[in-house]
N, C-alpha and C. Protein backbone atom coordinates (compact mmCIF):
# COMPACT_ATOMS: atom_id res chain seq x y z
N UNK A 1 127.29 10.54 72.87
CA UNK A 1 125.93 10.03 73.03
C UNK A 1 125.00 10.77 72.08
N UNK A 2 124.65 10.13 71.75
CA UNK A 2 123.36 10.54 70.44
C UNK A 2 121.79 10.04 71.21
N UNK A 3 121.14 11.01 71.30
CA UNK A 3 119.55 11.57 71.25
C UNK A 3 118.92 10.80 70.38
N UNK A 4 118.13 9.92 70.72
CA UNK A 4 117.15 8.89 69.86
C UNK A 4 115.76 9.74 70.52
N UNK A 5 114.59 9.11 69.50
CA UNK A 5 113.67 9.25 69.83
C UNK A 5 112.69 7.92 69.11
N UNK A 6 111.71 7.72 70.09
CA UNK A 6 111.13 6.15 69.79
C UNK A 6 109.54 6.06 69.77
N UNK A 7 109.21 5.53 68.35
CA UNK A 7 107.65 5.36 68.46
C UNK A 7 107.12 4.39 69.58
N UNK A 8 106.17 4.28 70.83
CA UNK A 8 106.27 3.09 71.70
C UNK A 8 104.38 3.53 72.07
N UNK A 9 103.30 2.63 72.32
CA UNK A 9 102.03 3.32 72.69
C UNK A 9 102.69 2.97 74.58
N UNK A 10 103.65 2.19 74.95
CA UNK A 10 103.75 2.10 76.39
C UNK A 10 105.09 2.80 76.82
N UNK A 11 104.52 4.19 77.06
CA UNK A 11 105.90 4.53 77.31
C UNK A 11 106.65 4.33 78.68
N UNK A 12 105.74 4.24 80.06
CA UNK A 12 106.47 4.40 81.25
C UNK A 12 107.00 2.69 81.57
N UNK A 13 106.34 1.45 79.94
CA UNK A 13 107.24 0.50 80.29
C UNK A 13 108.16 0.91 79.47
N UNK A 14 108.42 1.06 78.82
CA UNK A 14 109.57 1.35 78.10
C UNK A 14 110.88 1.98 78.50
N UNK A 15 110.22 3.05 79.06
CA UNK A 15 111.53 3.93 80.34
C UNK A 15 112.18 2.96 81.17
N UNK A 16 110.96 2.50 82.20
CA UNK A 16 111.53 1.00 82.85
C UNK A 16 112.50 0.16 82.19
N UNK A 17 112.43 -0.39 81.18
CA UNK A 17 112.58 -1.16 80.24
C UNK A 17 114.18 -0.79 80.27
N UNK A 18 114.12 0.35 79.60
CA UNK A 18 115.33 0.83 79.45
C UNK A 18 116.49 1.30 80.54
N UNK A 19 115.85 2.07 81.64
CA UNK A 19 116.19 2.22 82.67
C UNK A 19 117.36 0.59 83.76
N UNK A 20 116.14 -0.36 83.37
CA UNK A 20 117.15 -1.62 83.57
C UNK A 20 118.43 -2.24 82.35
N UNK A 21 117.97 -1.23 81.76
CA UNK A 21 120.10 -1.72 80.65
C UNK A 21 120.65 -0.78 80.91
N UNK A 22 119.86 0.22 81.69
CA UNK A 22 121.45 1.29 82.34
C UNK A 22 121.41 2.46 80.87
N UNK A 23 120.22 2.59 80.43
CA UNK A 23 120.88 3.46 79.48
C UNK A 23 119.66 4.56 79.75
N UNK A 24 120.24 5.85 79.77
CA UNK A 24 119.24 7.00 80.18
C UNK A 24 117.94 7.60 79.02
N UNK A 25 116.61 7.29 79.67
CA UNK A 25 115.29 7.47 78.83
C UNK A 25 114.94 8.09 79.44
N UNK A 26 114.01 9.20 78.65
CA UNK A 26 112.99 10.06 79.19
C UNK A 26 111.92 9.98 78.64
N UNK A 27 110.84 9.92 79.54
CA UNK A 27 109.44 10.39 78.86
C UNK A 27 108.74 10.76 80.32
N UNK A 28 108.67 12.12 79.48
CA UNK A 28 108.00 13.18 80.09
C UNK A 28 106.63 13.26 80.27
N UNK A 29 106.36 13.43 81.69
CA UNK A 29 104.81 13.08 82.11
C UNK A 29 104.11 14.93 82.10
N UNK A 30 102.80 14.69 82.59
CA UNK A 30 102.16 16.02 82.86
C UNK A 30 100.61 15.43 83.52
N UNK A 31 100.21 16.68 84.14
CA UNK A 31 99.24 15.95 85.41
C UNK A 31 98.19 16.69 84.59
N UNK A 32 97.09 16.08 84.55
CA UNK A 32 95.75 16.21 84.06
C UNK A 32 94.71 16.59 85.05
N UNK A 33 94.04 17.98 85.41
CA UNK A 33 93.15 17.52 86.39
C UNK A 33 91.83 17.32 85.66
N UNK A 34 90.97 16.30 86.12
CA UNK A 34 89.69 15.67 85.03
C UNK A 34 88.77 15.72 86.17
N UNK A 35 87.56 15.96 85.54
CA UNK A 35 85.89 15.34 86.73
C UNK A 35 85.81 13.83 85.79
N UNK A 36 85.64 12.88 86.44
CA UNK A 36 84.66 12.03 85.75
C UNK A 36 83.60 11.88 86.29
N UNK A 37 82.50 11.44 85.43
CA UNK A 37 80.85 10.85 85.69
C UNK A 37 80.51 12.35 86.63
N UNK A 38 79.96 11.99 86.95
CA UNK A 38 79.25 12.97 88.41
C UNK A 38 79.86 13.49 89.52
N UNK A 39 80.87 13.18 89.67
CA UNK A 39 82.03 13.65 90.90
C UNK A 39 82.34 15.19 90.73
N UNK A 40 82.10 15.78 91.80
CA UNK A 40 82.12 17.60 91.81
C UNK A 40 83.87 17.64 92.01
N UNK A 41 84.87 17.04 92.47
CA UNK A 41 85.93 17.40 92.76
C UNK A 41 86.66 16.82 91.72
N UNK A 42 87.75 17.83 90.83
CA UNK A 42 88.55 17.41 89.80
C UNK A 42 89.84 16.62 90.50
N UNK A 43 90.32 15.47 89.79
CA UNK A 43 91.58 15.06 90.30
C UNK A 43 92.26 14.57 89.35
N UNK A 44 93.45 14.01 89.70
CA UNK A 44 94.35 14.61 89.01
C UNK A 44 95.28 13.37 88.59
N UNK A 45 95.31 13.17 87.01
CA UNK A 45 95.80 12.27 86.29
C UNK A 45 96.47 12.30 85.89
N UNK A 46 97.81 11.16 85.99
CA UNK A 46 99.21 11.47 85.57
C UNK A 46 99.08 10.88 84.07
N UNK A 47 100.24 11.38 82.88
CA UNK A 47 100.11 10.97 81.74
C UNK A 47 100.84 10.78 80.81
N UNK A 48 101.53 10.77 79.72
CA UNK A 48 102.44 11.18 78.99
C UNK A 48 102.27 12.60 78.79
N UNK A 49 103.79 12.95 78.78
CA UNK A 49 103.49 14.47 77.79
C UNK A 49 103.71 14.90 76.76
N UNK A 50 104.39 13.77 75.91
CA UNK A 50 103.90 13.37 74.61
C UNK A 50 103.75 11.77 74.10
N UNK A 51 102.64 11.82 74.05
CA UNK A 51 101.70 10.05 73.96
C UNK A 51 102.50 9.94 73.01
N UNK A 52 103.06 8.61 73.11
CA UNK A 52 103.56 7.34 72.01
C UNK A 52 105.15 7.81 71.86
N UNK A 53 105.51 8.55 72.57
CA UNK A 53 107.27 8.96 72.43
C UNK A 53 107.70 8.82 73.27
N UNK A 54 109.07 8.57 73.66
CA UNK A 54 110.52 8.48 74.47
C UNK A 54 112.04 8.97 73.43
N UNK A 55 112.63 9.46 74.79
CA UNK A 55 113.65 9.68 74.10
C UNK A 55 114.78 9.18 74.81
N UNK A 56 115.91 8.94 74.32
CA UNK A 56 116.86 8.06 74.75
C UNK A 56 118.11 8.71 74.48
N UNK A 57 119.05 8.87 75.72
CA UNK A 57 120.37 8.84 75.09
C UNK A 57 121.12 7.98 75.33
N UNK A 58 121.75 7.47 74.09
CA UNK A 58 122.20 6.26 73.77
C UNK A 58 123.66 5.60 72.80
N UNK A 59 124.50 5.61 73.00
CA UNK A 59 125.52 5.23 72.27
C UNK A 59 125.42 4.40 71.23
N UNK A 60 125.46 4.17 69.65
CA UNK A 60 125.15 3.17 69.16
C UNK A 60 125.19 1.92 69.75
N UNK A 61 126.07 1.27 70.28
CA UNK A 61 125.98 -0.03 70.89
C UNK A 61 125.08 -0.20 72.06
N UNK A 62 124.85 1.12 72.84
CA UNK A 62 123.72 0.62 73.10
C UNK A 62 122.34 1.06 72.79
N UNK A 63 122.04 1.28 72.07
CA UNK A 63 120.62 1.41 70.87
C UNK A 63 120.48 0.07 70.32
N UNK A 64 121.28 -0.78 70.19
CA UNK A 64 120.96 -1.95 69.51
C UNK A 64 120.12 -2.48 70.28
N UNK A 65 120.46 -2.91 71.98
CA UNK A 65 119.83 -3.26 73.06
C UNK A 65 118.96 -2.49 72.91
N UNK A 66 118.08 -1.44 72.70
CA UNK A 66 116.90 -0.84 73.17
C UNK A 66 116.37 -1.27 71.98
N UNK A 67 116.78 -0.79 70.27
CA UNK A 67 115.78 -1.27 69.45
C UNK A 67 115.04 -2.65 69.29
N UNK A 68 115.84 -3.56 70.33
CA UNK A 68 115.12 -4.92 70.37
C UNK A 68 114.56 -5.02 70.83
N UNK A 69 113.85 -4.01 71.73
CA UNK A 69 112.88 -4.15 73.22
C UNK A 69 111.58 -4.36 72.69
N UNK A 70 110.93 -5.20 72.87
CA UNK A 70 109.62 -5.57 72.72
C UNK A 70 108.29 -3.91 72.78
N UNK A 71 108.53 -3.03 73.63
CA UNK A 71 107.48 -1.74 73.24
C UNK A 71 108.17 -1.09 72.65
N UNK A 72 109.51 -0.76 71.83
CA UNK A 72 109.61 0.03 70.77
C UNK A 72 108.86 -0.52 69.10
N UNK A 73 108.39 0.53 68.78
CA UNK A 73 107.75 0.12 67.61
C UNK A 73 108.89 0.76 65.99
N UNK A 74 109.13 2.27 66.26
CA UNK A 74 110.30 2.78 65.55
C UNK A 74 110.90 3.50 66.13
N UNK A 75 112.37 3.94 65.63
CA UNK A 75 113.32 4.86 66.50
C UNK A 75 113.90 5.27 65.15
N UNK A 76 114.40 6.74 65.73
CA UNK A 76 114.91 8.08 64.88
C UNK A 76 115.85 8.71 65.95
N UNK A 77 117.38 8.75 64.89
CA UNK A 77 117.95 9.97 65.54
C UNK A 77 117.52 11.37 65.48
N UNK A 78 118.03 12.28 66.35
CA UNK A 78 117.55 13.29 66.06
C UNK A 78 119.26 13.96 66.48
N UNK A 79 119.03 14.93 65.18
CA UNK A 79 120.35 15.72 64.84
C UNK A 79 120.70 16.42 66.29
N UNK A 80 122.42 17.01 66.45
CA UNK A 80 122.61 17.86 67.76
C UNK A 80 121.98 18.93 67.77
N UNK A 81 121.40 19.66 66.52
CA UNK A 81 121.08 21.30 66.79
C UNK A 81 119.77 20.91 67.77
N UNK A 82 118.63 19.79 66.51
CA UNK A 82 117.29 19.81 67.45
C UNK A 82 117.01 19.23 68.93
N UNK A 83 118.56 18.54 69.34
CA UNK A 83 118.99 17.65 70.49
C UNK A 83 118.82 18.46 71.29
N UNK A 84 119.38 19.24 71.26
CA UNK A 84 119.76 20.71 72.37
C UNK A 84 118.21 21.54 72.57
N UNK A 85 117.54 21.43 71.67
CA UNK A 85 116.08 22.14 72.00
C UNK A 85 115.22 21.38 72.44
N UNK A 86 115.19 19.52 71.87
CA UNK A 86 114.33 18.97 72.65
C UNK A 86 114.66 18.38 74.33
N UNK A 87 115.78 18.58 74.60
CA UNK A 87 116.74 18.34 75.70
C UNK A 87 116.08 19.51 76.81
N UNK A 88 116.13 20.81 76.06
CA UNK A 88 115.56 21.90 76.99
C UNK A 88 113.94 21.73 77.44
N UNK A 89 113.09 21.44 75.89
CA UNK A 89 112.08 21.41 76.37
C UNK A 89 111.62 20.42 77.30
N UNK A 90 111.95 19.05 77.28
CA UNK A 90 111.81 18.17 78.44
C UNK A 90 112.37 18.53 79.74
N UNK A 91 113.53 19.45 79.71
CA UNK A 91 113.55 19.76 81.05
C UNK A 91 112.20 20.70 81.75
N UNK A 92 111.45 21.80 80.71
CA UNK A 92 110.97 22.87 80.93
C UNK A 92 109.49 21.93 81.50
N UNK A 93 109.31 20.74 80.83
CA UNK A 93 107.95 19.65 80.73
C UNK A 93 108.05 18.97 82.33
N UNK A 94 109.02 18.33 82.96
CA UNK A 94 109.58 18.10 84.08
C UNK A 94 109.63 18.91 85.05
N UNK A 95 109.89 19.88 84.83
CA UNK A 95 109.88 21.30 85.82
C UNK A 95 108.64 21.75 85.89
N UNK A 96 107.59 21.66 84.98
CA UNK A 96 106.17 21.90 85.18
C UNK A 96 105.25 20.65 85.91
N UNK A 97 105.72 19.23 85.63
CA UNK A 97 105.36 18.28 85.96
C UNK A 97 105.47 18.52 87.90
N UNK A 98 106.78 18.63 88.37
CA UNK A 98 107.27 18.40 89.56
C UNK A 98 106.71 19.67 90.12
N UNK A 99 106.69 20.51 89.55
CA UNK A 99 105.52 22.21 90.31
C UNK A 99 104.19 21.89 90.85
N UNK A 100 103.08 20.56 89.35
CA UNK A 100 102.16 20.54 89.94
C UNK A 100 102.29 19.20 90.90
N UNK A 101 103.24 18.54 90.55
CA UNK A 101 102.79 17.45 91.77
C UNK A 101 103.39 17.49 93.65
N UNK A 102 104.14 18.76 93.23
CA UNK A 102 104.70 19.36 94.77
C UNK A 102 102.95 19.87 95.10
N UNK A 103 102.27 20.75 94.15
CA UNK A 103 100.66 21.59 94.68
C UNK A 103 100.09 20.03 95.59
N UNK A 104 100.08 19.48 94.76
CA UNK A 104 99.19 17.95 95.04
C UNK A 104 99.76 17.20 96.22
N UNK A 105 101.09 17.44 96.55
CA UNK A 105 101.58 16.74 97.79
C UNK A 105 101.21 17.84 98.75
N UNK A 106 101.11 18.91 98.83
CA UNK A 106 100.86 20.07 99.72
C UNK A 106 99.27 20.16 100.02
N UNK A 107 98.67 19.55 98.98
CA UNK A 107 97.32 19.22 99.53
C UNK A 107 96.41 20.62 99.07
N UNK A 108 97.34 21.26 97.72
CA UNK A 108 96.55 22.16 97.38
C UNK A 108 95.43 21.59 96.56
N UNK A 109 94.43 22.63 96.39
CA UNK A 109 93.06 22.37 94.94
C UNK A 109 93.64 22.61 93.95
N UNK A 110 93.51 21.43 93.13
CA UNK A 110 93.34 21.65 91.63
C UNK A 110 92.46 22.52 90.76
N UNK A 111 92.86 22.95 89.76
CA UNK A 111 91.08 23.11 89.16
C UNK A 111 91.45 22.50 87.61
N UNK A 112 90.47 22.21 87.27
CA UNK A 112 90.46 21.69 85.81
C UNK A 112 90.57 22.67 84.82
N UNK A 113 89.99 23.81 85.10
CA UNK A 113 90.31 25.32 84.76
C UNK A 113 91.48 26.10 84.60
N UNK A 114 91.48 27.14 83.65
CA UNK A 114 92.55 28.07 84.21
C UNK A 114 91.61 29.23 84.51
N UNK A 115 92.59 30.57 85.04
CA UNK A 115 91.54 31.70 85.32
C UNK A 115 91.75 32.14 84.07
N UNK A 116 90.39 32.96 83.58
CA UNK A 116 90.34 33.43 82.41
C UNK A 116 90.09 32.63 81.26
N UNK A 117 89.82 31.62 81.17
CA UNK A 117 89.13 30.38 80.56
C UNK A 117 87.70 30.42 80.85
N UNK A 118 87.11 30.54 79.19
CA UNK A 118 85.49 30.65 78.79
C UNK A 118 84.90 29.17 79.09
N UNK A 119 83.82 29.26 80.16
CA UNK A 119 83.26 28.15 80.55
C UNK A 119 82.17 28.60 79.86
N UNK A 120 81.24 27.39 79.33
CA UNK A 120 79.65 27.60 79.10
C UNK A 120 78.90 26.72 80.19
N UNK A 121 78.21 27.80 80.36
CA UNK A 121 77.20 27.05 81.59
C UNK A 121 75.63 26.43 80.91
N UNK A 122 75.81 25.16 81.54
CA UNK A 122 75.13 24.16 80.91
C UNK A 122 73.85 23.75 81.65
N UNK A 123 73.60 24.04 82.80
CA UNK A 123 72.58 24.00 84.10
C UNK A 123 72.00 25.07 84.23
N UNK A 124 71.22 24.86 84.99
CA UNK A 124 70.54 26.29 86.31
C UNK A 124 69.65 27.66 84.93
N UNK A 125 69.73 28.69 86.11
CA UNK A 125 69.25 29.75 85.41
C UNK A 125 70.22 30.58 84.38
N UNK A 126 71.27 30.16 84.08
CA UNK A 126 72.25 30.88 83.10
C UNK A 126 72.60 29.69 82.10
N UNK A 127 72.16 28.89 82.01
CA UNK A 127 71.98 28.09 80.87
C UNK A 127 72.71 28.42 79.92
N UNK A 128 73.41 27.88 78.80
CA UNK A 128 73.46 28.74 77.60
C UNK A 128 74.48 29.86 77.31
N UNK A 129 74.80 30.33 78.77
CA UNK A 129 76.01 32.02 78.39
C UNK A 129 77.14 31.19 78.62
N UNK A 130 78.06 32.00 78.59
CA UNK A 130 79.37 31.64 78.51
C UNK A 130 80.18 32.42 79.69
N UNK A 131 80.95 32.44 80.52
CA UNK A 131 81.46 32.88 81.88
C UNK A 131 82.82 32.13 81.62
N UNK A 132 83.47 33.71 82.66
CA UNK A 132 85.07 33.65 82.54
C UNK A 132 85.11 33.24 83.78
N UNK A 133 86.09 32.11 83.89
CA UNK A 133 86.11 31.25 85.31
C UNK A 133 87.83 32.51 85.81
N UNK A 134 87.00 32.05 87.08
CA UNK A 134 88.29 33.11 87.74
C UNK A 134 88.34 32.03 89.04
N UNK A 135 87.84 30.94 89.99
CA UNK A 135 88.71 30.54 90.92
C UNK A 135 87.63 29.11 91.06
N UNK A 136 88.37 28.15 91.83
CA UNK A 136 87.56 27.37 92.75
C UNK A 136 87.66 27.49 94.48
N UNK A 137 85.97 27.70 94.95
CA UNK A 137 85.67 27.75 96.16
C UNK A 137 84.89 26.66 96.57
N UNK A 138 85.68 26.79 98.18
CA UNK A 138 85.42 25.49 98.64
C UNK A 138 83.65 26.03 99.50
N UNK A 139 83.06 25.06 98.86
CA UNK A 139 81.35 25.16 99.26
C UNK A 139 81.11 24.68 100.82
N UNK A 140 80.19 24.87 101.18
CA UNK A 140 79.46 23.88 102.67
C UNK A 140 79.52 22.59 102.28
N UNK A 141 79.17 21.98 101.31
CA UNK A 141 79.22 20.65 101.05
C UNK A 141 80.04 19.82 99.52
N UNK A 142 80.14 20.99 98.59
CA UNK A 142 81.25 20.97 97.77
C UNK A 142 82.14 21.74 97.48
N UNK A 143 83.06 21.78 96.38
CA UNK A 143 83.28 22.88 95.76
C UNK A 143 82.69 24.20 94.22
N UNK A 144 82.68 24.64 94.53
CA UNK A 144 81.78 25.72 93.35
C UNK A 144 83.31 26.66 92.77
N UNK A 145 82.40 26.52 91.72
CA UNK A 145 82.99 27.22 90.63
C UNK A 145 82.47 28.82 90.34
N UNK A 146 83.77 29.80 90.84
CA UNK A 146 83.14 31.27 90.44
C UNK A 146 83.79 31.56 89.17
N UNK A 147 82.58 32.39 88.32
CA UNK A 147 83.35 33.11 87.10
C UNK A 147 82.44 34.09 87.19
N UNK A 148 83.08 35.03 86.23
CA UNK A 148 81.96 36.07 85.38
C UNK A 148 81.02 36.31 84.52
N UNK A 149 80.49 36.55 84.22
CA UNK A 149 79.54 36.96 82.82
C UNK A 149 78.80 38.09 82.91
N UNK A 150 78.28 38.26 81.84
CA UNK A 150 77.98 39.40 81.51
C UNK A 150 76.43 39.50 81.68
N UNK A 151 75.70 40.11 82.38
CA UNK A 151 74.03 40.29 82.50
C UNK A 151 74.01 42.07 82.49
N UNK A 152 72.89 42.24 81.37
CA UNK A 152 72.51 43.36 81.33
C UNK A 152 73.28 44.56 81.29
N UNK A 153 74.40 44.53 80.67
CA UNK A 153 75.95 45.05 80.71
C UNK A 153 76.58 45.15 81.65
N UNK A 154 76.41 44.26 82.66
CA UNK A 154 77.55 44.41 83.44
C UNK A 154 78.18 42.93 83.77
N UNK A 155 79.14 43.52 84.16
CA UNK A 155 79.96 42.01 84.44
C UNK A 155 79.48 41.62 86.19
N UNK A 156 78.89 40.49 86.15
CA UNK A 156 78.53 39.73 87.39
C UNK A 156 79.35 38.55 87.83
N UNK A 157 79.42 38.47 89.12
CA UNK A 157 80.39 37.05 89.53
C UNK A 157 79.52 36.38 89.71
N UNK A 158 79.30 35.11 89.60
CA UNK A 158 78.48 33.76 90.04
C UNK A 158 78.95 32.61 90.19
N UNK A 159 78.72 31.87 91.33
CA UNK A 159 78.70 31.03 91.46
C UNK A 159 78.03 29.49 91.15
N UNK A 160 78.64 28.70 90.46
CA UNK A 160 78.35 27.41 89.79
C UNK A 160 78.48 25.82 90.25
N UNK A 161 77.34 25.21 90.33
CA UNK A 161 77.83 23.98 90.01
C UNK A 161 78.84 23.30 89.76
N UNK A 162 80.39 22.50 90.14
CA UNK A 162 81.20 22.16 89.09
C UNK A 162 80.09 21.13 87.59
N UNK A 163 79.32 20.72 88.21
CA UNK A 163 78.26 19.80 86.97
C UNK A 163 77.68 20.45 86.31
N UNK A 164 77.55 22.06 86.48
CA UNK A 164 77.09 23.03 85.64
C UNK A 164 77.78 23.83 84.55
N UNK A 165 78.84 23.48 84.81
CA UNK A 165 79.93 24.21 83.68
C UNK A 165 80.89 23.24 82.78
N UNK A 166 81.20 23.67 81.67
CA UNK A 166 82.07 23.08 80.98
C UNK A 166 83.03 23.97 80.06
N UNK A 167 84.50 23.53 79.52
CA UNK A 167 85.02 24.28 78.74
C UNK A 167 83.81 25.03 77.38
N UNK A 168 84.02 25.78 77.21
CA UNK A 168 83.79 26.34 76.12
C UNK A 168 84.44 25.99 74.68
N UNK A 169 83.55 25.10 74.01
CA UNK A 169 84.14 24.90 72.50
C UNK A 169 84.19 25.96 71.86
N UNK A 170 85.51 26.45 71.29
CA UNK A 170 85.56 27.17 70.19
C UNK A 170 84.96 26.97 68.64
């Protein structure tokens, strides 16, 4: 069996797709947690985890059946040495996938954050600085965002808005 890999913009039809000729595809998802519009609570969006690819293992005869499939656009073998590394890393992509969506069945919080990730605060009386996010707490009526920053040399914790903060562009 030879390791294909396939240009497609639809990949989870494509898996499907393939999945019904019996021949084994992967495309590897990863969970997004996002705010949209005005909503204080981040949730959590499933996705590709690499947009516009699948990979396939596939016997020539049956690659013929897949390259005819209406969402492949192009397909490439890929040699055994790099087979064996992209083989691992989709497992390592899967194993991170199924970690966060066990948090999400357990009914843990997301955060859109990591700890130690430079937020700039965009609201309120700290306008303008930049704060190291360290957790999400659950508020009286939402959740708030604590990080650090720096006032008057010292490092202070505060509490935020989630509508008050955003990643920090580098």
């Amino acid at each position: 069996m030879t390791l294909w890999a396939a240009y497609t913009r639809r990949e989870f039809d494509a898996q499907e797709e393939c999945e019904a000729l019996g021949i084994t595809c992967y495309a590897p998802r990863r969970v997004d947690v996002r705010r949209s519009g005005k909503k204080r609570r981040a949730e959590a969006v499933i996705g590709p985890a690499w947009p516009g690819y699948v990979f396939i293992e596939a016997s020539s005869e049956e690659w013929h059946y897949f390259k005819a499939s209406k969402h492949i656009k192009t397909m490439m073998g890929i040699g055994e040495k790099e087979a064996k590394m992209v083989r691992a890393l989709i497992e390592s992509v899967e194993a991170e996938f199924n970690k966060r969506m066990a948090q999400i069945d357990a009914g843990e919080r997301l955060s859109e954050y990591r700890p130690g990730e430079l937020l700039e605060i965009v609201l309120g009386p700290f306008a303008g600085q930049l704060a190291r996010f360290k957790r999400i707490a659950e508020g009286a009526m939402f959740p708030e965002v604590v990080a650090e920053t720096e006032l008057m040399g010292q490092v202070v914790t505060i509490k935020l808005d989630p509508l008050a903060a955003r990643k920090a562009v580098a």
